[in-house]
PDB file of N, CA and C in Angstrom:
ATOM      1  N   UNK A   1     192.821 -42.605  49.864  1.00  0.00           N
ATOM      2  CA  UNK A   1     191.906 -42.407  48.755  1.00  0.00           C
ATOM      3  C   UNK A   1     191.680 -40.910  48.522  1.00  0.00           C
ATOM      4  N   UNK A   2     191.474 -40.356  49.810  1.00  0.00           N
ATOM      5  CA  UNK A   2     191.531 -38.451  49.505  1.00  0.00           C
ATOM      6  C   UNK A   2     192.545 -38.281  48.558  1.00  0.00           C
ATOM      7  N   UNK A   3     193.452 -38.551  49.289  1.00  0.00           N
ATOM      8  CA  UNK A   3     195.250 -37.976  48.570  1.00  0.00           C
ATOM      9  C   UNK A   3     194.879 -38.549  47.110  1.00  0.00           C
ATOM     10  N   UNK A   4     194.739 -39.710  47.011  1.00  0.00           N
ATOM     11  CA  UNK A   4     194.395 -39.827  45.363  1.00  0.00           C
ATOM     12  C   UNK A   4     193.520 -38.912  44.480  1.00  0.00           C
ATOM     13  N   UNK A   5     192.356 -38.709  45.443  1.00  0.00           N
ATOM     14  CA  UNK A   5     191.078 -38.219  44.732  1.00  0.00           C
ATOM     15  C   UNK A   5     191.811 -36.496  44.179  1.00  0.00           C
ATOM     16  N   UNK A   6     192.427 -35.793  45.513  1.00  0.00           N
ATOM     17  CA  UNK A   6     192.966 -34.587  45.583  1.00  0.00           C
ATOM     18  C   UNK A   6     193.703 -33.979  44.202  1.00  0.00           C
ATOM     19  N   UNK A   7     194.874 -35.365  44.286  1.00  0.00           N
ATOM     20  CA  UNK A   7     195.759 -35.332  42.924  1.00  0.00           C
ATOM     21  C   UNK A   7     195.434 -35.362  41.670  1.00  0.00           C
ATOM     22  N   UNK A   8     193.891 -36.194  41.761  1.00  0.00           N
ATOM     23  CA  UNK A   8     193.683 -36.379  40.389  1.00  0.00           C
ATOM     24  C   UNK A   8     192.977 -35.801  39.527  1.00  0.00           C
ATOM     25  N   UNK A   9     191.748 -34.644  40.807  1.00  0.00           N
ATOM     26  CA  UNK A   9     191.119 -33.509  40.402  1.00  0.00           C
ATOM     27  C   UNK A   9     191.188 -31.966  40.344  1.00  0.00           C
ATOM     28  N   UNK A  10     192.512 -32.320  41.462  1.00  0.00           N
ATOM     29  CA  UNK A  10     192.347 -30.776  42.286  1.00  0.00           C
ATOM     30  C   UNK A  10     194.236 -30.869  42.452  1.00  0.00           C
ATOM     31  N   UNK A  11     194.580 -30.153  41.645  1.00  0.00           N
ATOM     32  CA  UNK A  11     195.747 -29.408  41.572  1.00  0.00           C
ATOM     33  C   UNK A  11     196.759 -28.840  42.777  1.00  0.00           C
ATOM     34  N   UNK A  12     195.474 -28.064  43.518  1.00  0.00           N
ATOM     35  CA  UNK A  12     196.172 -27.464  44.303  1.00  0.00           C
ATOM     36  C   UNK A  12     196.601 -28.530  45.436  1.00  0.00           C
ATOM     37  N   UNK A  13     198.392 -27.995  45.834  1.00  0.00           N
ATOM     38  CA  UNK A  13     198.901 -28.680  47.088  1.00  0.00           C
ATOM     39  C   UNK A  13     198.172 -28.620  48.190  1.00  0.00           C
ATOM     40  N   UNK A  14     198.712 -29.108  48.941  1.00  0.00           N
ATOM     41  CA  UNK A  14     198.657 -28.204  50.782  1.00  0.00           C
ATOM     42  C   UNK A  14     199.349 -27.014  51.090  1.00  0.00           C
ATOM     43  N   UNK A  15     200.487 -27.243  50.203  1.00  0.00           N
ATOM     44  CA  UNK A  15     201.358 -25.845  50.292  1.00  0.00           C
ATOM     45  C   UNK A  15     200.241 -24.825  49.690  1.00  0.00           C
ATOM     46  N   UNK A  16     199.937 -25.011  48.572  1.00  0.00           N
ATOM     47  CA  UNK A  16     199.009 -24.000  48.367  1.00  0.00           C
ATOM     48  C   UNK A  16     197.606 -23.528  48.796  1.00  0.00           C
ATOM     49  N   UNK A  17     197.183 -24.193  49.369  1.00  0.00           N
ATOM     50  CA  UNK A  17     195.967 -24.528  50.364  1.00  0.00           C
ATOM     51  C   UNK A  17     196.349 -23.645  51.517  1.00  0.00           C
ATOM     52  N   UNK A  18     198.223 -23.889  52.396  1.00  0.00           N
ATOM     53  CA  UNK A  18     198.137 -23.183  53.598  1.00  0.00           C
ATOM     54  C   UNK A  18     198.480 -21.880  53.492  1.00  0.00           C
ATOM     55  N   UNK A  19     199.304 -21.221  51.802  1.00  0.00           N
ATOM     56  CA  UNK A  19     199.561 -19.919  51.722  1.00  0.00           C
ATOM     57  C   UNK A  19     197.643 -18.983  51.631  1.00  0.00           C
ATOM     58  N   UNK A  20     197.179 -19.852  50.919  1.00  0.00           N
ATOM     59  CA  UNK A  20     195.234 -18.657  50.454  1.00  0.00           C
ATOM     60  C   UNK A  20     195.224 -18.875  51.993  1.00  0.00           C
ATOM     61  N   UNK A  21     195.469 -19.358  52.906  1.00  0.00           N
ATOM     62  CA  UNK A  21     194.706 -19.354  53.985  1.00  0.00           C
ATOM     63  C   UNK A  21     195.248 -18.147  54.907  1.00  0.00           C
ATOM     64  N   UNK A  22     196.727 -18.484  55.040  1.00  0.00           N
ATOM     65  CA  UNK A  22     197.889 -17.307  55.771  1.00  0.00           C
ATOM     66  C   UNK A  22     197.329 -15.989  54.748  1.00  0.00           C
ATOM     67  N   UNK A  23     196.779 -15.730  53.714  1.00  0.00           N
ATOM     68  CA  UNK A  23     196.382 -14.469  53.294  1.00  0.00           C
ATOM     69  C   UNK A  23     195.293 -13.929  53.775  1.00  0.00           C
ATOM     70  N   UNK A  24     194.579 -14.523  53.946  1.00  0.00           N
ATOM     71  CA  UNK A  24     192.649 -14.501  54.498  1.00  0.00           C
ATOM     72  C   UNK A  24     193.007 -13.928  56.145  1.00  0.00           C
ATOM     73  N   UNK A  25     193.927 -14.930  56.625  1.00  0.00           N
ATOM     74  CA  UNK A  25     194.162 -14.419  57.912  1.00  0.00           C
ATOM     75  C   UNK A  25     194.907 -12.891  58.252  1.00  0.00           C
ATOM     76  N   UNK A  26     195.774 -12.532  56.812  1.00  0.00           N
ATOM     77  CA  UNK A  26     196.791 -11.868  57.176  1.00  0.00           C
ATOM     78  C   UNK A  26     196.127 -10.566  57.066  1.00  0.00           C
ATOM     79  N   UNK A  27     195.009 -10.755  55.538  1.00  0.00           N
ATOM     80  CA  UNK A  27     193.493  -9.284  54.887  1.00  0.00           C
ATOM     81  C   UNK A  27     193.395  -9.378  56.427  1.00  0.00           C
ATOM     82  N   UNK A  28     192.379  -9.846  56.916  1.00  0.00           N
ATOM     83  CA  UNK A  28     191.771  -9.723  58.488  1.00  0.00           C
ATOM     84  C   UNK A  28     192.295  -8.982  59.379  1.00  0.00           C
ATOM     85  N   UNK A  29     193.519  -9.255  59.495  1.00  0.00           N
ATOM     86  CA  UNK A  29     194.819  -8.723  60.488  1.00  0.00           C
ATOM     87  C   UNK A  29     194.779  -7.072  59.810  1.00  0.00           C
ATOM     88  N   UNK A  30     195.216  -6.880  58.509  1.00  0.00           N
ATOM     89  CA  UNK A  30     195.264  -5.750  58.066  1.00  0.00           C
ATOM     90  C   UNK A  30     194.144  -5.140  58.036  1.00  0.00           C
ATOM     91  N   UNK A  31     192.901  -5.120  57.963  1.00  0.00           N
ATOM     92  CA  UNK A  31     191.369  -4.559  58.278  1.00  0.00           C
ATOM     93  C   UNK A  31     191.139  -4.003  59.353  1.00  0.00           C
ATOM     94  N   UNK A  32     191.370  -4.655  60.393  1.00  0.00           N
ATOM     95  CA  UNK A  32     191.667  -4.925  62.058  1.00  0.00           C
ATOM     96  C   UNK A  32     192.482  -3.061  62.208  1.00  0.00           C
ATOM     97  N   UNK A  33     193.894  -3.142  61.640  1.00  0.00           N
ATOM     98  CA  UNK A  33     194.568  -2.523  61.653  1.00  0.00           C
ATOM     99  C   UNK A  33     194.202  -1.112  60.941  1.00  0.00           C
ATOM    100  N   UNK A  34     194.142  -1.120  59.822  1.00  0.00           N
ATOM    101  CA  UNK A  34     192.866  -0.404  59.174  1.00  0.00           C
ATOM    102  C   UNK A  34     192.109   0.695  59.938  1.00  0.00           C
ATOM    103  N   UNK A  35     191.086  -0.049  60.226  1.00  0.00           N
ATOM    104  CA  UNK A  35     190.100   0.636  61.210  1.00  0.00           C
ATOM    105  C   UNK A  35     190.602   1.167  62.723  1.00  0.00           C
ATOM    106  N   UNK A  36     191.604   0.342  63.577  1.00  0.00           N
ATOM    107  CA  UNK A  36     192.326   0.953  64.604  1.00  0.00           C
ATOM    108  C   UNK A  36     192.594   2.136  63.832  1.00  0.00           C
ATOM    109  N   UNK A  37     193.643   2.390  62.927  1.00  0.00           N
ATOM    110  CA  UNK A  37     194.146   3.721  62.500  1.00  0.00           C
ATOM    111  C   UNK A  37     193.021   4.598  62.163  1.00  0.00           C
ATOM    112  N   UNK A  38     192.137   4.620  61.789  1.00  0.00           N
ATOM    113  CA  UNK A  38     191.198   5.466  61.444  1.00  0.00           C
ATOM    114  C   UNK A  38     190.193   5.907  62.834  1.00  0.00           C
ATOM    115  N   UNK A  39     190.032   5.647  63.715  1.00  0.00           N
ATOM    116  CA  UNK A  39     189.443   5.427  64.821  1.00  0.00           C
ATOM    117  C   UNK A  39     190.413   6.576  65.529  1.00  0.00           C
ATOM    118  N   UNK A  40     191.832   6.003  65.467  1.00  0.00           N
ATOM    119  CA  UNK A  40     192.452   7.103  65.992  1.00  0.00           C
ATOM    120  C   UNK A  40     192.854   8.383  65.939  1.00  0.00           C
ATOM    121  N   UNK A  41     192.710   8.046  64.349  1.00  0.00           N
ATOM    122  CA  UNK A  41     192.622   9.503  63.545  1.00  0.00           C
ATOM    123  C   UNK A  41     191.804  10.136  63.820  1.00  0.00           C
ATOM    124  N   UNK A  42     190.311   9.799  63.901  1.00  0.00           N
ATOM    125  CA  UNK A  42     188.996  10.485  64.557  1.00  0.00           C
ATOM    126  C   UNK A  42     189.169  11.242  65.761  1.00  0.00           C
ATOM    127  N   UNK A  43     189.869  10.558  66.364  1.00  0.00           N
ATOM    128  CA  UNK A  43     190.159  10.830  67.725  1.00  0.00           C
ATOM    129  C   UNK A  43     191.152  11.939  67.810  1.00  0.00           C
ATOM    130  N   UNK A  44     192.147  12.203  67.407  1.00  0.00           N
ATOM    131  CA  UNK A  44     193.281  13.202  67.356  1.00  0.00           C
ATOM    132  C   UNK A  44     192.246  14.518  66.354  1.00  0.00           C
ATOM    133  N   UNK A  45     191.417  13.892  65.384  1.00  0.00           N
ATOM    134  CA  UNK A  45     190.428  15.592  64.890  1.00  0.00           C
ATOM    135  C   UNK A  45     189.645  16.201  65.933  1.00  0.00           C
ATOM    136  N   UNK A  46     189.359  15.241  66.730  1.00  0.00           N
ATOM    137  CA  UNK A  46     188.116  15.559  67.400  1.00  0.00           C
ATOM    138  C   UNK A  46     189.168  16.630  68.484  1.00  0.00           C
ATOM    139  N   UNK A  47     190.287  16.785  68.668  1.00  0.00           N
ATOM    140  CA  UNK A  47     190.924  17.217  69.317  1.00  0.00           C
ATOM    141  C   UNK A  47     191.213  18.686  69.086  1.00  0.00           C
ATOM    142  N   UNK A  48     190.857  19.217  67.948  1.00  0.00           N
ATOM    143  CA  UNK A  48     191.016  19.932  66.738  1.00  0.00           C
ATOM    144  C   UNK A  48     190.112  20.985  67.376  1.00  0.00           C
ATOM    145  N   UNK A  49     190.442  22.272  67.262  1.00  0.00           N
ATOM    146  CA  UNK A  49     189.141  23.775  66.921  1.00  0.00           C
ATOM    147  C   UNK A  49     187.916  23.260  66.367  1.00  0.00           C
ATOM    148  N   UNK A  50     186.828  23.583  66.513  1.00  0.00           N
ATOM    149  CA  UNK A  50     185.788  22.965  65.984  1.00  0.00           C
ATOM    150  C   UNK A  50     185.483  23.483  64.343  1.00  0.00           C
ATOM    151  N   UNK A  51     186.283  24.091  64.082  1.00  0.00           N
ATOM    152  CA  UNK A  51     185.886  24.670  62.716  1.00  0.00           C
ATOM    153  C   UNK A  51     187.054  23.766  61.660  1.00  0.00           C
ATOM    154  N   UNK A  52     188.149  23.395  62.858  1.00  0.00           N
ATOM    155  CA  UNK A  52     189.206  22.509  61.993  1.00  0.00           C
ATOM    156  C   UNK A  52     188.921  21.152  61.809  1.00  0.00           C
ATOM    157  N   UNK A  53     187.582  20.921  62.958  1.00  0.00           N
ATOM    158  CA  UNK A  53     187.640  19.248  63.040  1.00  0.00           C
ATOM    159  C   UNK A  53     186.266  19.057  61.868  1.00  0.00           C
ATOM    160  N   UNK A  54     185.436  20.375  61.624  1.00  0.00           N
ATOM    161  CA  UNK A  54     184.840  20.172  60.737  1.00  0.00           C
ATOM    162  C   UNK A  54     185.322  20.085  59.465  1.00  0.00           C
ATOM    163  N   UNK A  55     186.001  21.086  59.314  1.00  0.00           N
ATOM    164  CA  UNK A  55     187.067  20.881  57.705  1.00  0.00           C
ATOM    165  C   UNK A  55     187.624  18.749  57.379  1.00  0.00           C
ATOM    166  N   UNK A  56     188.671  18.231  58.526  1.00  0.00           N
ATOM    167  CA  UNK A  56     189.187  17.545  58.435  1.00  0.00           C
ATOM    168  C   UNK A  56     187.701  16.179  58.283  1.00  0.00           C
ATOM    169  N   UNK A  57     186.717  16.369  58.803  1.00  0.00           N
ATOM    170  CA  UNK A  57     185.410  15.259  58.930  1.00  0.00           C
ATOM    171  C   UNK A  57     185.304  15.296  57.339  1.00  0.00           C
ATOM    172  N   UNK A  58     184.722  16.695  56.523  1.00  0.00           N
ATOM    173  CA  UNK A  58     184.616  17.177  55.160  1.00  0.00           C
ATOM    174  C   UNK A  58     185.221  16.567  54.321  1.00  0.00           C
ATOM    175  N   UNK A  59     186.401  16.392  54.621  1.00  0.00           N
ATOM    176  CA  UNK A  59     187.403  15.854  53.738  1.00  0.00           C
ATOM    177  C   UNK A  59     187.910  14.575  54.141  1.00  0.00           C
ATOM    178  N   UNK A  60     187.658  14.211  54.826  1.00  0.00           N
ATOM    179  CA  UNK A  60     187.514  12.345  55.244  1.00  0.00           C
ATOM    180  C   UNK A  60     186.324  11.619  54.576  1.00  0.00           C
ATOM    181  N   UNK A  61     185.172  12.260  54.906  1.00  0.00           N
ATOM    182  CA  UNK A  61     183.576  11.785  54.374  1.00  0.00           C
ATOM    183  C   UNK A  61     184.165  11.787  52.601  1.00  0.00           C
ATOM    184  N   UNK A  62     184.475  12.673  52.234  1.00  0.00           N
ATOM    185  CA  UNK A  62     184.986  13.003  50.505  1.00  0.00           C
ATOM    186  C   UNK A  62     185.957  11.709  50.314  1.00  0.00           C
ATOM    187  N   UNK A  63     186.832  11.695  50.927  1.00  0.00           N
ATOM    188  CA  UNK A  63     188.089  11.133  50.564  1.00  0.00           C
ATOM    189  C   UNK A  63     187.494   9.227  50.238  1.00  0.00           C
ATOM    190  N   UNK A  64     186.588   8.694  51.720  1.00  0.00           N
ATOM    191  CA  UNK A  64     185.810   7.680  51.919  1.00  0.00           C
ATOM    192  C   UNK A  64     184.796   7.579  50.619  1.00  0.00           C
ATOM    193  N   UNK A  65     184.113   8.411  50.508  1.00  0.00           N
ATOM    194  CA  UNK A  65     182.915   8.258  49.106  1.00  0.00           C
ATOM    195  C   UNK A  65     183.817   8.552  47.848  1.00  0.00           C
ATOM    196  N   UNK A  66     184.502   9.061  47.735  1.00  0.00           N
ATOM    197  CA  UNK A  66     185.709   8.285  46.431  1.00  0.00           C
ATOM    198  C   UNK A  66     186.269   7.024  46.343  1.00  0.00           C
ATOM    199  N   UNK A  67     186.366   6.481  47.159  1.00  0.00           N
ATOM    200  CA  UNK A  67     186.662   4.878  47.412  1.00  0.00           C
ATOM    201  C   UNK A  67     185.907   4.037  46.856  1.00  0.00           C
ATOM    202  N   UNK A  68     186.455   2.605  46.630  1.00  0.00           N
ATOM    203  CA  UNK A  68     185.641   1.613  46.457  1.00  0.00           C
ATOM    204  C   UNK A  68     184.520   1.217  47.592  1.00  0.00           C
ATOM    205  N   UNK A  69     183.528   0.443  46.898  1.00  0.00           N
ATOM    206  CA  UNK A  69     182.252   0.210  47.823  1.00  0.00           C
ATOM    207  C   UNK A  69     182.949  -0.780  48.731  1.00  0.00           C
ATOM    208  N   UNK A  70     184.254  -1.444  48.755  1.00  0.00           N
ATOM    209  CA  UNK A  70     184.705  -2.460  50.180  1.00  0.00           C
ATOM    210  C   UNK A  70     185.254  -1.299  51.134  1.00  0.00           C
ATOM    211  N   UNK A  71     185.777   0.014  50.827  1.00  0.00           N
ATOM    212  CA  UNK A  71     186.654   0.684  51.480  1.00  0.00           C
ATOM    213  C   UNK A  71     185.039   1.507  52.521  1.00  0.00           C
ATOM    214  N   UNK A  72     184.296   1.896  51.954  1.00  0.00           N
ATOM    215  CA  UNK A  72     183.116   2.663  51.880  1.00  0.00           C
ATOM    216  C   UNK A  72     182.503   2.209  53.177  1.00  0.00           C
ATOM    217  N   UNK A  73     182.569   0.443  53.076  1.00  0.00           N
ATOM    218  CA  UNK A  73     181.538  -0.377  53.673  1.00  0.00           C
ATOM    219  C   UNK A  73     182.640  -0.414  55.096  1.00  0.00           C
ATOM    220  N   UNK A  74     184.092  -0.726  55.078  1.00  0.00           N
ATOM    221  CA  UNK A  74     184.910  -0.853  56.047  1.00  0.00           C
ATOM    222  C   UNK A  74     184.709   0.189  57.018  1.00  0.00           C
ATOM    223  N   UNK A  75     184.302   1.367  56.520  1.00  0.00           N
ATOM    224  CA  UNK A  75     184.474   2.965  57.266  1.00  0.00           C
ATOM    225  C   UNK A  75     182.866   3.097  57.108  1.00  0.00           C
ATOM    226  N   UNK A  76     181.665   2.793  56.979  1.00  0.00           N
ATOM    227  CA  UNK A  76     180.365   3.137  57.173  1.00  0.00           C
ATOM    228  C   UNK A  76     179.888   3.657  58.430  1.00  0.00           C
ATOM    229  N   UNK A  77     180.357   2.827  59.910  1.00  0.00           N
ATOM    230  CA  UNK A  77     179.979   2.987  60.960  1.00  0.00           C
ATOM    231  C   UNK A  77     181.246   4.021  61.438  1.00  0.00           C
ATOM    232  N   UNK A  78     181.365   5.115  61.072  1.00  0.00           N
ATOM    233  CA  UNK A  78     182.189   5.724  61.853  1.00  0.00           C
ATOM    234  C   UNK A  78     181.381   6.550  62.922  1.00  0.00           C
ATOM    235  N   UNK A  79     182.218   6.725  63.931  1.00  0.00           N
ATOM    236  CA  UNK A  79     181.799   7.092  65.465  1.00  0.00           C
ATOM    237  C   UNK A  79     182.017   8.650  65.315  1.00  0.00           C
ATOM    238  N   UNK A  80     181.965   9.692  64.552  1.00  0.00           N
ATOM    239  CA  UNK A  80     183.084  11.085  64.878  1.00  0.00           C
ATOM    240  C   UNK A  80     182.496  11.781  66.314  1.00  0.00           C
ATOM    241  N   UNK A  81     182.017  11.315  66.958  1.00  0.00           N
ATOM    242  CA  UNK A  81     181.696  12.512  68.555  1.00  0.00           C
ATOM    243  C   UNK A  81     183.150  11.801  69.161  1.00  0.00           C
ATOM    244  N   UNK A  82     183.207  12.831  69.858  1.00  0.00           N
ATOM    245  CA  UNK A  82     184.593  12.233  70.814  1.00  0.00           C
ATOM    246  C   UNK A  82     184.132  11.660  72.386  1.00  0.00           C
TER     247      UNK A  82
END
């Protein structure tokens, strides 16, 4: 009776049901990844002359508040002390 009800209101397959899902999982995965890289990046400035790691913070904070408010919100809690 699902399978009927499914077909007769709702379009979408299972095939298409399991690709939105493999995407949701895959955003996540890439976010994940995302933030590792940026974390590490922090980490290699902080490594920096202190007058260079201030320049490179300057222009990260800039680069971040030009972004969209999802990119903004992804990078909010950044850690920069080493």
């Amino acid at each position: 009776m699902e399978w009927i009800r499914r077909n007769e209101k709702n379009k979408k397959t299972y095939r298409a049901l399991f690709f939105d899902m493999c995407e949701d999982i895959q955003d996540m995965e890439r976010l994940d990844a995302l933030r590792s890289l940026m974390k590490l990046f922090i980490e290699i400035a902080n490594g920096f002359a202190a007058e260079n790691t201030e320049t490179i913070k300057s222009k990260l904070k800039d680069w971040i508040t030009s972004q969209t408010r999802f990119v903004q919100a992804l990078f909010a809690n950044l850690c920069w002390e080493s």
